[in-house]
Structures are given as C-alpha cells and as structure tokens.
PDB file of N, CA and C in Angstrom:
ATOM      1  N   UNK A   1       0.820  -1.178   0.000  1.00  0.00           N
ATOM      2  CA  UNK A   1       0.000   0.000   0.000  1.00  0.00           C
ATOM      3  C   UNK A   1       0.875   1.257   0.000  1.00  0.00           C
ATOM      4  N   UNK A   2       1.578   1.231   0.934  1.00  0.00           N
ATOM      5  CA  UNK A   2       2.835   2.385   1.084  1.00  0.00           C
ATOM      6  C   UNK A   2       3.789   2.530  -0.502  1.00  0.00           C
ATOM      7  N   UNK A   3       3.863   1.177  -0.979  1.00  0.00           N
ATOM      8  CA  UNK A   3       4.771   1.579  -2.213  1.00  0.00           C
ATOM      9  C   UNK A   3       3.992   2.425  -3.342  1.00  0.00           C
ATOM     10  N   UNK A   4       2.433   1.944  -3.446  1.00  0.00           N
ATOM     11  CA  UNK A   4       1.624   2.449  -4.124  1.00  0.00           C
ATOM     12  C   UNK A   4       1.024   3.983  -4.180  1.00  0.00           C
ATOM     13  N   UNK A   5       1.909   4.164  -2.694  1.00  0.00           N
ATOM     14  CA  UNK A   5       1.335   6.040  -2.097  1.00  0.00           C
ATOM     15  C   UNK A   5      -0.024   6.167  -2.142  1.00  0.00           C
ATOM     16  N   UNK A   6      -0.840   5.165  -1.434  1.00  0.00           N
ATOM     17  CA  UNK A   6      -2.155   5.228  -0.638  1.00  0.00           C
ATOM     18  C   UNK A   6      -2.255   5.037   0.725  1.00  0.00           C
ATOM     19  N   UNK A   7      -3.464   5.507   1.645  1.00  0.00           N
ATOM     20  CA  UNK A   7      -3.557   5.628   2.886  1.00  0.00           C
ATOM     21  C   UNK A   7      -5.087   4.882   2.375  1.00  0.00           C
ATOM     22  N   UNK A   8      -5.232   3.994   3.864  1.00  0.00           N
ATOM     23  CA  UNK A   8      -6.480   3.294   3.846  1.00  0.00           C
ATOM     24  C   UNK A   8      -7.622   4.057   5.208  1.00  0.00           C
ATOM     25  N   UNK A   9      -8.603   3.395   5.182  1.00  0.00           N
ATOM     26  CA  UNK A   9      -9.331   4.221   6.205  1.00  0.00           C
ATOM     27  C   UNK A   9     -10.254   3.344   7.184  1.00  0.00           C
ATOM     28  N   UNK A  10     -10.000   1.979   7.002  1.00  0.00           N
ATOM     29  CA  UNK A  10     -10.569   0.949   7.857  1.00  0.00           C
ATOM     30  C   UNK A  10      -9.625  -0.551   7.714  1.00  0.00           C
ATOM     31  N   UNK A  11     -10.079  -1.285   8.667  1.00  0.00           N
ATOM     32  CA  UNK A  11      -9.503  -2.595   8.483  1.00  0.00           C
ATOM     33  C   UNK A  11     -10.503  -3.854   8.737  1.00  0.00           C
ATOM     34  N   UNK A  12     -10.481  -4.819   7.948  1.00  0.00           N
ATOM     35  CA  UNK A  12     -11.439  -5.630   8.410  1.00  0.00           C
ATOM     36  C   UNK A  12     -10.659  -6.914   8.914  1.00  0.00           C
ATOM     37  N   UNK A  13     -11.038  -7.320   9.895  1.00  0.00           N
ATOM     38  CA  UNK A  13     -10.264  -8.256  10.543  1.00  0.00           C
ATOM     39  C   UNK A  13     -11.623  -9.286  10.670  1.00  0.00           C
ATOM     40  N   UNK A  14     -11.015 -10.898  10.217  1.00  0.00           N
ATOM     41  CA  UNK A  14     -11.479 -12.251  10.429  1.00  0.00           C
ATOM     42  C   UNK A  14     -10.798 -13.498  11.012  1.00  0.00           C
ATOM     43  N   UNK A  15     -11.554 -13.980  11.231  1.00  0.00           N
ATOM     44  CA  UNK A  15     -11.486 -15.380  12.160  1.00  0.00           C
ATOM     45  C   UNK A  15     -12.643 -16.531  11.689  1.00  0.00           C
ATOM     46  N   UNK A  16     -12.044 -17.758  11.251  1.00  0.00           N
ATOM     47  CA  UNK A  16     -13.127 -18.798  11.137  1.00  0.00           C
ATOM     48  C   UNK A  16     -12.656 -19.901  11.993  1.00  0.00           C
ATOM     49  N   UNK A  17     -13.061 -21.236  12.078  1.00  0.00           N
ATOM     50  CA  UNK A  17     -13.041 -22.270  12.191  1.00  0.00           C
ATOM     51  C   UNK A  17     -12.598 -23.272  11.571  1.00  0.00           C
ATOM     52  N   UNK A  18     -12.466 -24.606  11.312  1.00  0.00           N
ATOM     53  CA  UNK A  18     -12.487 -24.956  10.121  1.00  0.00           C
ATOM     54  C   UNK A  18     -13.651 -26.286   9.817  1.00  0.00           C
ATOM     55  N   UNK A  19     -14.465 -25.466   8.301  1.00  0.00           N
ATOM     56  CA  UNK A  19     -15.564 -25.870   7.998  1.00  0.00           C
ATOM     57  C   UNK A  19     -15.628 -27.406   7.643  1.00  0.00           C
ATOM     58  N   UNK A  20     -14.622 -28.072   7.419  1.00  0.00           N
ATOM     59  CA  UNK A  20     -14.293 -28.911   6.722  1.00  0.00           C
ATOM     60  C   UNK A  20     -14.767 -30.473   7.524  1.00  0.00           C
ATOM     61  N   UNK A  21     -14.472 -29.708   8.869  1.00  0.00           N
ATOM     62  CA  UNK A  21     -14.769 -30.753  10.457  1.00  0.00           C
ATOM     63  C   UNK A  21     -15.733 -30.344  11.276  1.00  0.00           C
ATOM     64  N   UNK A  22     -17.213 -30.741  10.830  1.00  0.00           N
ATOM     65  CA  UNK A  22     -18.394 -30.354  11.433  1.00  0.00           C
ATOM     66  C   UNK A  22     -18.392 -30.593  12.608  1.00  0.00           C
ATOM     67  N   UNK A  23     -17.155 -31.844  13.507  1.00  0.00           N
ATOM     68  CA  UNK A  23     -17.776 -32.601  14.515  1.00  0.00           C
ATOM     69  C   UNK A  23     -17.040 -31.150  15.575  1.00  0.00           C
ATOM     70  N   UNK A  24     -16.138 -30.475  15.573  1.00  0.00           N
ATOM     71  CA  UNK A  24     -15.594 -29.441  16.123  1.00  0.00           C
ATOM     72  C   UNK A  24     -16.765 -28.641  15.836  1.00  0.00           C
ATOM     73  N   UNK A  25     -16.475 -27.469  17.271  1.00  0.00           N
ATOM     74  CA  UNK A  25     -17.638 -26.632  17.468  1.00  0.00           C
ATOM     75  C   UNK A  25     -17.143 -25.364  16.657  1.00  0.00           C
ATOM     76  N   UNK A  26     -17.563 -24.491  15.505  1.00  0.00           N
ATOM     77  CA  UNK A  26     -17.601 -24.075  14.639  1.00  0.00           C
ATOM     78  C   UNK A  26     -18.174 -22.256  15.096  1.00  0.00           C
ATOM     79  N   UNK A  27     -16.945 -21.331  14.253  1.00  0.00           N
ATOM     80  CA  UNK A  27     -17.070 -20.333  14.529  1.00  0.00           C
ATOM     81  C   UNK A  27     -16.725 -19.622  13.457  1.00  0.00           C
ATOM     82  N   UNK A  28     -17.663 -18.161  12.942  1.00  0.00           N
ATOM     83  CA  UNK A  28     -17.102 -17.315  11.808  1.00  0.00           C
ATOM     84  C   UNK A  28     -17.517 -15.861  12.689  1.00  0.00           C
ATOM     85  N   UNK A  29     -16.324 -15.061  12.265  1.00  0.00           N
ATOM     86  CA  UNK A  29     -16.757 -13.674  12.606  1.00  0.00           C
ATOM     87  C   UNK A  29     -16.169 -13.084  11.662  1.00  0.00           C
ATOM     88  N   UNK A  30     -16.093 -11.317  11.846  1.00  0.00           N
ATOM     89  CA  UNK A  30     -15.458 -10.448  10.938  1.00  0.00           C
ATOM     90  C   UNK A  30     -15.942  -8.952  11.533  1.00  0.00           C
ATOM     91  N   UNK A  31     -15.014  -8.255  11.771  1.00  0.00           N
ATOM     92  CA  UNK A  31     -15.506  -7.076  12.395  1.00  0.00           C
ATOM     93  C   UNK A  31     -14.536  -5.767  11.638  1.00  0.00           C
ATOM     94  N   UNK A  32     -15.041  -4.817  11.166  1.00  0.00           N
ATOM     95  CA  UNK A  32     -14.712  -3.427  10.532  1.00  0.00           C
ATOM     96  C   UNK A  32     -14.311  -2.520  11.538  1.00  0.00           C
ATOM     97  N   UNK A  33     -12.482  -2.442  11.536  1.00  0.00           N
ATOM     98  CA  UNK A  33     -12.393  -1.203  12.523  1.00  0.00           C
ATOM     99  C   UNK A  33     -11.629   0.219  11.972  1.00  0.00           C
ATOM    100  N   UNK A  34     -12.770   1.326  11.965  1.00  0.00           N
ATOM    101  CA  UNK A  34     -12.142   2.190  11.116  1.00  0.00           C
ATOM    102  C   UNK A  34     -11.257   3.102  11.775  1.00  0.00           C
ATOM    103  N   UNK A  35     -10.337   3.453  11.171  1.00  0.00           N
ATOM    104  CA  UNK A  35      -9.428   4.737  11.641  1.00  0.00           C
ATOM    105  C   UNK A  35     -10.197   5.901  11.856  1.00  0.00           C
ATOM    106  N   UNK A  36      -9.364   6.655  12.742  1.00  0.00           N
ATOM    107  CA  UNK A  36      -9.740   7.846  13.305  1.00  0.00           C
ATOM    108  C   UNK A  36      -9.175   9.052  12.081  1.00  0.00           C
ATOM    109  N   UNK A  37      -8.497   8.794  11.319  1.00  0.00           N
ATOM    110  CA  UNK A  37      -7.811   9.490  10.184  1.00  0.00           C
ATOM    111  C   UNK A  37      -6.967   8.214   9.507  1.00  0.00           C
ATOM    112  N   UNK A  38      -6.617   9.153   8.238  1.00  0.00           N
ATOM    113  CA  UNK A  38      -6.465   7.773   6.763  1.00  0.00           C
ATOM    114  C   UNK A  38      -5.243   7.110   7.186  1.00  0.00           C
ATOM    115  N   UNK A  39      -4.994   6.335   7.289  1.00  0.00           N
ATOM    116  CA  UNK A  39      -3.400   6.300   7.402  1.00  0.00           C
ATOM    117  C   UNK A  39      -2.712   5.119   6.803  1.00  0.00           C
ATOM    118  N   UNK A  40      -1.234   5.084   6.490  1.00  0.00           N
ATOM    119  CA  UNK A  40      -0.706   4.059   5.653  1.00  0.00           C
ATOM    120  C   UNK A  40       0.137   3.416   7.283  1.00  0.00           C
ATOM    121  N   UNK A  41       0.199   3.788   8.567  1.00  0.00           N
ATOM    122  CA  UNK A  41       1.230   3.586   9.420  1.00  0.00           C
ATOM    123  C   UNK A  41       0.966   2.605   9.929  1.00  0.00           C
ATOM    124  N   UNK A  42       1.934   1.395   9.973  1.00  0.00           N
ATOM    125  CA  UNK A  42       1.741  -0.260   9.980  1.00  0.00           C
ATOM    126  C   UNK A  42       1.629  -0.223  11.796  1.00  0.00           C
ATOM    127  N   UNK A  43       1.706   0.416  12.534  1.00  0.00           N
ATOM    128  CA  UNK A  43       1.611   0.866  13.814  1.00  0.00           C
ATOM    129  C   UNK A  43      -0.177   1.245  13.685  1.00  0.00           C
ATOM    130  N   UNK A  44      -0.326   1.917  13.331  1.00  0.00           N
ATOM    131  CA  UNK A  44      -1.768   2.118  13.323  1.00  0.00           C
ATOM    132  C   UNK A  44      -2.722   0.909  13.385  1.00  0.00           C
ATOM    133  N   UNK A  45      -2.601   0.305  11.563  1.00  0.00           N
ATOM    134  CA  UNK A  45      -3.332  -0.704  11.125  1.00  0.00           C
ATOM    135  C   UNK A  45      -3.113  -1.604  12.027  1.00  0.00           C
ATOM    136  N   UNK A  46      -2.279  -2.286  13.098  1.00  0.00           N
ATOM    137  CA  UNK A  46      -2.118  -3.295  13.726  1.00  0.00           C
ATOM    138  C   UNK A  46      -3.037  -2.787  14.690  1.00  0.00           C
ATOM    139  N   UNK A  47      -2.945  -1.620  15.266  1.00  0.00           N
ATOM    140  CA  UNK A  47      -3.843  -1.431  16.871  1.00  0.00           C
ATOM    141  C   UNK A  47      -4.962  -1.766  16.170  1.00  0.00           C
ATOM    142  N   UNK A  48      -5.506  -0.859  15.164  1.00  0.00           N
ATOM    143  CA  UNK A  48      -6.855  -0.929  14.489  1.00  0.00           C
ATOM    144  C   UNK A  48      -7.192  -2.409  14.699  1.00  0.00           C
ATOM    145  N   UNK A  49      -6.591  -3.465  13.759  1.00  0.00           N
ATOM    146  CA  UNK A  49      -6.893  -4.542  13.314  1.00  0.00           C
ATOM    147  C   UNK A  49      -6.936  -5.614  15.138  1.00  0.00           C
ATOM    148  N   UNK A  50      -6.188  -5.267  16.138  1.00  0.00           N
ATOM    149  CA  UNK A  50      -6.088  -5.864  17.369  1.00  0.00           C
ATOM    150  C   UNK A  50      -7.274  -5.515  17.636  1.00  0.00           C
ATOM    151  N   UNK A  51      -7.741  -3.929  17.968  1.00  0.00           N
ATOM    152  CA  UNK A  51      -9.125  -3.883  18.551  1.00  0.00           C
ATOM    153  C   UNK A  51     -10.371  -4.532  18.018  1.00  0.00           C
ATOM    154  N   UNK A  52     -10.726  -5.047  16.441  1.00  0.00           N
ATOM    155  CA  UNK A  52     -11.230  -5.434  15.830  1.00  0.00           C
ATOM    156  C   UNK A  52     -11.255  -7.403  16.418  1.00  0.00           C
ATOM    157  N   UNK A  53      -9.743  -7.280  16.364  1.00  0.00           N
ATOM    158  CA  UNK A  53      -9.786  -8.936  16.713  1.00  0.00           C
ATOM    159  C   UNK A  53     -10.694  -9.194  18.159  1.00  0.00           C
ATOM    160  N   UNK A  54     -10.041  -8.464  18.900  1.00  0.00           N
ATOM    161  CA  UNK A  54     -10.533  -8.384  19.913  1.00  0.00           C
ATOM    162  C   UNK A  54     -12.108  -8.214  20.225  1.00  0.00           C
ATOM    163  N   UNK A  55     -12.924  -7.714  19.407  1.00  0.00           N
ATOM    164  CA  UNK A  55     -14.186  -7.733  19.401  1.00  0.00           C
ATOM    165  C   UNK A  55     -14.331  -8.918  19.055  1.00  0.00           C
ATOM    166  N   UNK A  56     -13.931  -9.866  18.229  1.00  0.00           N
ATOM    167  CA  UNK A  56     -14.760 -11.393  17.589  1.00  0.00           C
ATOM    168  C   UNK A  56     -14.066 -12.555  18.115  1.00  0.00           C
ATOM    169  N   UNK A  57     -13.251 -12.577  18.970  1.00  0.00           N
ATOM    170  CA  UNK A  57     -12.119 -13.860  19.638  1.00  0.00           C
ATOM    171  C   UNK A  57     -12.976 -14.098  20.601  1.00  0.00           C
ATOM    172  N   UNK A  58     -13.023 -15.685  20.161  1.00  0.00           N
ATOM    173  CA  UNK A  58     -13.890 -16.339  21.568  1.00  0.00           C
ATOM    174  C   UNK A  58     -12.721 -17.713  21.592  1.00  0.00           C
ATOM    175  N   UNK A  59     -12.724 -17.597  22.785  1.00  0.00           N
ATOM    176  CA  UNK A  59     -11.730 -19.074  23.069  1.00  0.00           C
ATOM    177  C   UNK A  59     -13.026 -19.983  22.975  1.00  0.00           C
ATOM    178  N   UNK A  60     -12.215 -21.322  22.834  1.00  0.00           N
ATOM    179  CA  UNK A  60     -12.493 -22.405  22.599  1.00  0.00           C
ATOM    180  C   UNK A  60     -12.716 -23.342  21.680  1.00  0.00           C
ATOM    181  N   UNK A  61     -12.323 -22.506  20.318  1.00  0.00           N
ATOM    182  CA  UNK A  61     -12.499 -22.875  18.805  1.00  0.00           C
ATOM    183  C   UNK A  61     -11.069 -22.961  18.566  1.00  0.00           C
ATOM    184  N   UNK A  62     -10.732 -23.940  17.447  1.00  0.00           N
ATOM    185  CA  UNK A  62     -10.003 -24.310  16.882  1.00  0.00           C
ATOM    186  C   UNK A  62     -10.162 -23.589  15.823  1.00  0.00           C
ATOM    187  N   UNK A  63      -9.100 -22.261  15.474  1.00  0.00           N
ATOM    188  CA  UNK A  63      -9.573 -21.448  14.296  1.00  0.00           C
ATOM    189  C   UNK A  63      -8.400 -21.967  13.528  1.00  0.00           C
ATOM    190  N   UNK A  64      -8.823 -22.066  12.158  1.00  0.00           N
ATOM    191  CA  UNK A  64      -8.393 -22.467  11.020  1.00  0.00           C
ATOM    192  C   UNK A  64      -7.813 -21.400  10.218  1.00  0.00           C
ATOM    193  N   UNK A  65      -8.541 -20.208   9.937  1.00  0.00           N
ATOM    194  CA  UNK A  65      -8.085 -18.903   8.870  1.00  0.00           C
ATOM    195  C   UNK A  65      -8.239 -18.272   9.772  1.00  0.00           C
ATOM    196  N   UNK A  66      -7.493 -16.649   9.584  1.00  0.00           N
ATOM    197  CA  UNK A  66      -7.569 -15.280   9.937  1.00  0.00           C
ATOM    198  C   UNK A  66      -7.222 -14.561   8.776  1.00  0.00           C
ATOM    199  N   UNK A  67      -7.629 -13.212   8.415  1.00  0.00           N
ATOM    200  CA  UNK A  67      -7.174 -12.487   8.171  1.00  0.00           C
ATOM    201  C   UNK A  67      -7.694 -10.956   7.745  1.00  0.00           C
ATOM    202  N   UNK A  68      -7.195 -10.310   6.878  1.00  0.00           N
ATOM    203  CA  UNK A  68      -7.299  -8.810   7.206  1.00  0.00           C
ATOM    204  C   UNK A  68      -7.244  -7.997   5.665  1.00  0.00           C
ATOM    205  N   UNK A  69      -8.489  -7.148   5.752  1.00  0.00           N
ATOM    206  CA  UNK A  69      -8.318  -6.424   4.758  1.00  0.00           C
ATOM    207  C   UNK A  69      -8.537  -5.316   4.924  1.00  0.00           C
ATOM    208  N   UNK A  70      -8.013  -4.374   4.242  1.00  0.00           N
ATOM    209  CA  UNK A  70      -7.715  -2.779   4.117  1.00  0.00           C
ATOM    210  C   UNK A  70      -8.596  -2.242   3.079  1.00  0.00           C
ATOM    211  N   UNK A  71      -9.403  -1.345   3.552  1.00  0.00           N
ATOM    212  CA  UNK A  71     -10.651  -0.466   2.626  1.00  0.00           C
ATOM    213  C   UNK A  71     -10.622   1.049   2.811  1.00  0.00           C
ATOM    214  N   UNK A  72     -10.962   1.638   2.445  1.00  0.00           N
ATOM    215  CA  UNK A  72     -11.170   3.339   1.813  1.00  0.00           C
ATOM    216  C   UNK A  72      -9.997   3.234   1.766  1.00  0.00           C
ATOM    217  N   UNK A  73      -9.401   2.286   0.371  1.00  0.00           N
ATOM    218  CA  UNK A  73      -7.767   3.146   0.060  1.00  0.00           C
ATOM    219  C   UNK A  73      -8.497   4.527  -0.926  1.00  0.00           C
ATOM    220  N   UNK A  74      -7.167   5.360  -0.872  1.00  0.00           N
ATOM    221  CA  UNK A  74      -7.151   6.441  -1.319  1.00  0.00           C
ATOM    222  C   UNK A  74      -5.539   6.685  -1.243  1.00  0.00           C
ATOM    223  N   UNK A  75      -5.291   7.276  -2.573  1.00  0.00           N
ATOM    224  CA  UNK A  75      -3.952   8.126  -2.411  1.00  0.00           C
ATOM    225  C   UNK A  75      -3.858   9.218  -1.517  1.00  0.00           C
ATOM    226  N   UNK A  76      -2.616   8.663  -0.650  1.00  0.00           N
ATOM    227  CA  UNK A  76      -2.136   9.323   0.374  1.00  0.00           C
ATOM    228  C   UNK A  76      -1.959  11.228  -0.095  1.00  0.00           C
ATOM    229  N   UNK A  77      -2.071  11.231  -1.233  1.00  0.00           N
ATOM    230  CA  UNK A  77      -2.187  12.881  -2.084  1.00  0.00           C
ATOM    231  C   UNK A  77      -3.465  13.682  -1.587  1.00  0.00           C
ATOM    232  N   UNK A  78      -4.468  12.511  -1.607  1.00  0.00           N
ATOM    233  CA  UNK A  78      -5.726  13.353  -1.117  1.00  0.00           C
ATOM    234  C   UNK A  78      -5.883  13.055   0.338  1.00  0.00           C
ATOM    235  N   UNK A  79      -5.420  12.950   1.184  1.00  0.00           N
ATOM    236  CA  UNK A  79      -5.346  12.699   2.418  1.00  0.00           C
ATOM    237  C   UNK A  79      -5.361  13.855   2.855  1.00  0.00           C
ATOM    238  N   UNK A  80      -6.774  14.275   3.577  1.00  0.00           N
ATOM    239  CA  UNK A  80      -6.772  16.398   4.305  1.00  0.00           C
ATOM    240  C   UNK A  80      -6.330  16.286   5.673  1.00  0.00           C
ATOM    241  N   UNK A  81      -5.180  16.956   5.166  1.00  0.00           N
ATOM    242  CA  UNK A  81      -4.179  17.647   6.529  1.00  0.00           C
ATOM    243  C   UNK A  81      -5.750  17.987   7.678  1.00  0.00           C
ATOM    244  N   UNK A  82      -4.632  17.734   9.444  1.00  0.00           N
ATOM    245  CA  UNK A  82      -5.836  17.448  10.275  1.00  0.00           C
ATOM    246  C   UNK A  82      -4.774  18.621  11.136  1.00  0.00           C
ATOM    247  N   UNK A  83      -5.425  19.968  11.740  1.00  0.00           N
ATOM    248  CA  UNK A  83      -4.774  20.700  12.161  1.00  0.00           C
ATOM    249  C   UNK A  83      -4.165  20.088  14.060  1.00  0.00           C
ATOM    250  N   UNK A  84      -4.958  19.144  13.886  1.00  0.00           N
ATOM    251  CA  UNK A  84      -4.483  18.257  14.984  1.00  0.00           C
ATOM    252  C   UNK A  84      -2.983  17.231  14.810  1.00  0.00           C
ATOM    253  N   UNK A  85      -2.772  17.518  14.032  1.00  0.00           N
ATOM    254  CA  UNK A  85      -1.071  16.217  13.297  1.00  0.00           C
ATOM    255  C   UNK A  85      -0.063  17.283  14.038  1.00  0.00           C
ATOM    256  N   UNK A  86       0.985  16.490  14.558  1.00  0.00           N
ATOM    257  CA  UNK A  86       2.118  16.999  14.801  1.00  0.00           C
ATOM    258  C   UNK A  86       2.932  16.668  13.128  1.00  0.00           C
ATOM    259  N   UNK A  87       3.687  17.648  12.518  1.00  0.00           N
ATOM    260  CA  UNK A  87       4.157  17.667  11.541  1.00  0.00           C
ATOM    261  C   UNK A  87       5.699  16.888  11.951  1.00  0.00           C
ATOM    262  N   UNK A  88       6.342  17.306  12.732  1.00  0.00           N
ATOM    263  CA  UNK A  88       7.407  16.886  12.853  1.00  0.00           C
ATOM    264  C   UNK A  88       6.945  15.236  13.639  1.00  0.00           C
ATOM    265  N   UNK A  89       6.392  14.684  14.230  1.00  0.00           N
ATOM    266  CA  UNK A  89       5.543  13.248  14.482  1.00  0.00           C
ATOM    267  C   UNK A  89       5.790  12.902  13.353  1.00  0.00           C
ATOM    268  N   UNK A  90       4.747  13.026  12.169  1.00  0.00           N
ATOM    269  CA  UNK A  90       4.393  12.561  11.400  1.00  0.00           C
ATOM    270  C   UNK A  90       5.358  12.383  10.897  1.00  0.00           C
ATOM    271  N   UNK A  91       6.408  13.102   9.887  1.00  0.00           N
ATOM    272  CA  UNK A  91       7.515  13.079   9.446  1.00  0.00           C
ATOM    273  C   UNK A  91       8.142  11.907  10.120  1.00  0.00           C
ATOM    274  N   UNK A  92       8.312  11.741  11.166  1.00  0.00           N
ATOM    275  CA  UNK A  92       9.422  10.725  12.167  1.00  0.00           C
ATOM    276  C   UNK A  92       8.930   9.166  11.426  1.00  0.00           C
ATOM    277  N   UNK A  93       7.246   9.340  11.846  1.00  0.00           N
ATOM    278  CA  UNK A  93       6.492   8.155  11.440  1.00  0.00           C
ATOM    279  C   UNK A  93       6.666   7.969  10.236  1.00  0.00           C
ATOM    280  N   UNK A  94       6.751   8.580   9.508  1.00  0.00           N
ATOM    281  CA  UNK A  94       6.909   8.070   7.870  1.00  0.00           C
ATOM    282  C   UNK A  94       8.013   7.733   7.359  1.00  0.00           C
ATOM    283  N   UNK A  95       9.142   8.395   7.724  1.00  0.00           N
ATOM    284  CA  UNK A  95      10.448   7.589   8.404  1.00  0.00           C
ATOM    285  C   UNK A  95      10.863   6.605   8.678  1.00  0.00           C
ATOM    286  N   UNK A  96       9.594   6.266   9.720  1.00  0.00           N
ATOM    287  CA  UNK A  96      10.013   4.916  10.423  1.00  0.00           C
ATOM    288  C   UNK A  96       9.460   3.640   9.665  1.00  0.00           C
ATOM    289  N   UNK A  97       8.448   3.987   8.766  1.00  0.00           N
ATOM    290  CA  UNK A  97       7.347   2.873   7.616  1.00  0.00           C
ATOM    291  C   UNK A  97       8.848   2.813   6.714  1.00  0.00           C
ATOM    292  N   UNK A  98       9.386   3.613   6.021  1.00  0.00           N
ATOM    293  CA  UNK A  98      10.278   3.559   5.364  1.00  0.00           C
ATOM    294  C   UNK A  98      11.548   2.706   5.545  1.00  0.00           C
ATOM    295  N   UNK A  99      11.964   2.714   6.965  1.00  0.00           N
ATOM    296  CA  UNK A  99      12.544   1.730   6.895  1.00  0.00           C
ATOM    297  C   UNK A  99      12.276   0.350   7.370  1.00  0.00           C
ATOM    298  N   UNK A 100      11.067   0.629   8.292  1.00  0.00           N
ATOM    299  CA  UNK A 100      10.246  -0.661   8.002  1.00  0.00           C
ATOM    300  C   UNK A 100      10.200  -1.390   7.125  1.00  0.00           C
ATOM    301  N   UNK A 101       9.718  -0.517   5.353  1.00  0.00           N
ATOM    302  CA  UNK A 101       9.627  -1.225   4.098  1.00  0.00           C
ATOM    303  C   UNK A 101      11.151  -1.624   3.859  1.00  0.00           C
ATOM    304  N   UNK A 102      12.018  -1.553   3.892  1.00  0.00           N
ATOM    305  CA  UNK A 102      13.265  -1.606   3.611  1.00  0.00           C
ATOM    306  C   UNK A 102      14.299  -2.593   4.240  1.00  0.00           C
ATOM    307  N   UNK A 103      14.221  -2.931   5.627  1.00  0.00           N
ATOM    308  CA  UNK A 103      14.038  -4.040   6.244  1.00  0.00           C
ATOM    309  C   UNK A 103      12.982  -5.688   5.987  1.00  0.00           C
ATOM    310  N   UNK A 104      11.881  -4.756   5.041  1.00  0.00           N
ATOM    311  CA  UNK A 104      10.873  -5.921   4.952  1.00  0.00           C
ATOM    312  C   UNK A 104      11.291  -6.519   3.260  1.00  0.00           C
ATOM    313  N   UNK A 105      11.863  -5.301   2.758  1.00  0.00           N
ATOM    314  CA  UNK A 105      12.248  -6.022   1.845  1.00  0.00           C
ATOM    315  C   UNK A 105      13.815  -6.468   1.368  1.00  0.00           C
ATOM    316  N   UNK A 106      14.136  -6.423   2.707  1.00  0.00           N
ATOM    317  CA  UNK A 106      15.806  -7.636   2.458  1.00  0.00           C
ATOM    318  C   UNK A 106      16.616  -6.628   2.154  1.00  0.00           C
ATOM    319  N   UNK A 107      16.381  -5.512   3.075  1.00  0.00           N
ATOM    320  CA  UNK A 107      17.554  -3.790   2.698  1.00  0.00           C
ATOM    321  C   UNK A 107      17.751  -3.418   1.708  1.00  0.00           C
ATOM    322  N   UNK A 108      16.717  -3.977   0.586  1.00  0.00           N
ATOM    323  CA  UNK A 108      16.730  -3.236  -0.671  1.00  0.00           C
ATOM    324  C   UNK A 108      16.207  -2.013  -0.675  1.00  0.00           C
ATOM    325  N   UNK A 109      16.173  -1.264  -1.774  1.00  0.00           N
ATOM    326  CA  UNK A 109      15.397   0.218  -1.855  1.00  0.00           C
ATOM    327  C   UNK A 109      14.542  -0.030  -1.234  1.00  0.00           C
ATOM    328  N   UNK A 110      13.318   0.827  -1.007  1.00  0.00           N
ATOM    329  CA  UNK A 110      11.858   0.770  -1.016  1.00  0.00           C
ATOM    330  C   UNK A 110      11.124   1.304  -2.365  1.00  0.00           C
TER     331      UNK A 110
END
C-alpha cells in the first residue's frame, strides 16, 4: 500500500473455524475497525486490526483462517491535513514505515 502512495481508512479483521470438520464446534466472525484518520502507518493498522480482533475472539475454537483487509484506500495525495497532526511526528512516522519497508524487503530500496 505504502509503495503504491495510498492511505487506507478501515480494516477488516477475520477469524473462522475450520468448515471442513463439522464434529468441532464451529465459529465465523469479521468485524470493521475504522481509523480515526487515513493512514498508511503499519503501527496504526495493527492497533486498528487488534481492537477489531478483539471484538470477535472467543476461546475455545479451533480457528483455522484469519485475516485482514484494508478499505477506503485512497492516495495518500488526497489525504486532508488534520490541524491536529504533529508535523514533525508525522515526518518521524513516515520515516520509520520507510525503513520498516526496507528491512521488509531484504535492505533493498523501497
């Protein structure tokens, strides 16, 4: 998403079971947790996507799949400045995705 220069604006986080073994007690959820502002910051999307998990986790299931998808992308271009952002924050944070990406991809460019 970051290489693409978009910011997303929700996350959907899932959890199933697995369907395959009726005799196990069987579970599907999926819960939408949106950001408070757009953001591409892999720090963000994780709290987002934790609080989300955290709404649909029930022990006692044998879960089979999880996972997670990212909605209201939008290029990070149209993203409206929030007179609430620390500029120099932000800067640090975008920084820090950067070498995040760069580390993630085996210290190559980003």
């Amino acid at each position: 998403m970051r290489a693409q220069h978009c910011v997303a604006g929700a996350i959907t986080v899932s959890i199933r079971s697995n369907p395959c073994k009726p005799w196990e007690a069987q579970y599907n959820q999926s819960a939408v947790a949106p950001l408070h502002e757009l953001s591409a910051d892999t720090r963000i999307l994780i709290q987002a996507a934790l609080w989300g998990l955290n709404k649909i986790y029930r022990s006692g299931y044998a879960y089979k799949k999880a996972g997670g998808m990212l909605s209201g992308l939008e290029p990070a271009t149209r993203r409206q400045d929030s007179l609430l952002i620390d500029k120099v924050k932000e800067s640090r944070a975008a920084a820090l995705m950067q070498a995040m990406d760069r580390i993630n991809l085996g210290g190559a460019g980003a």
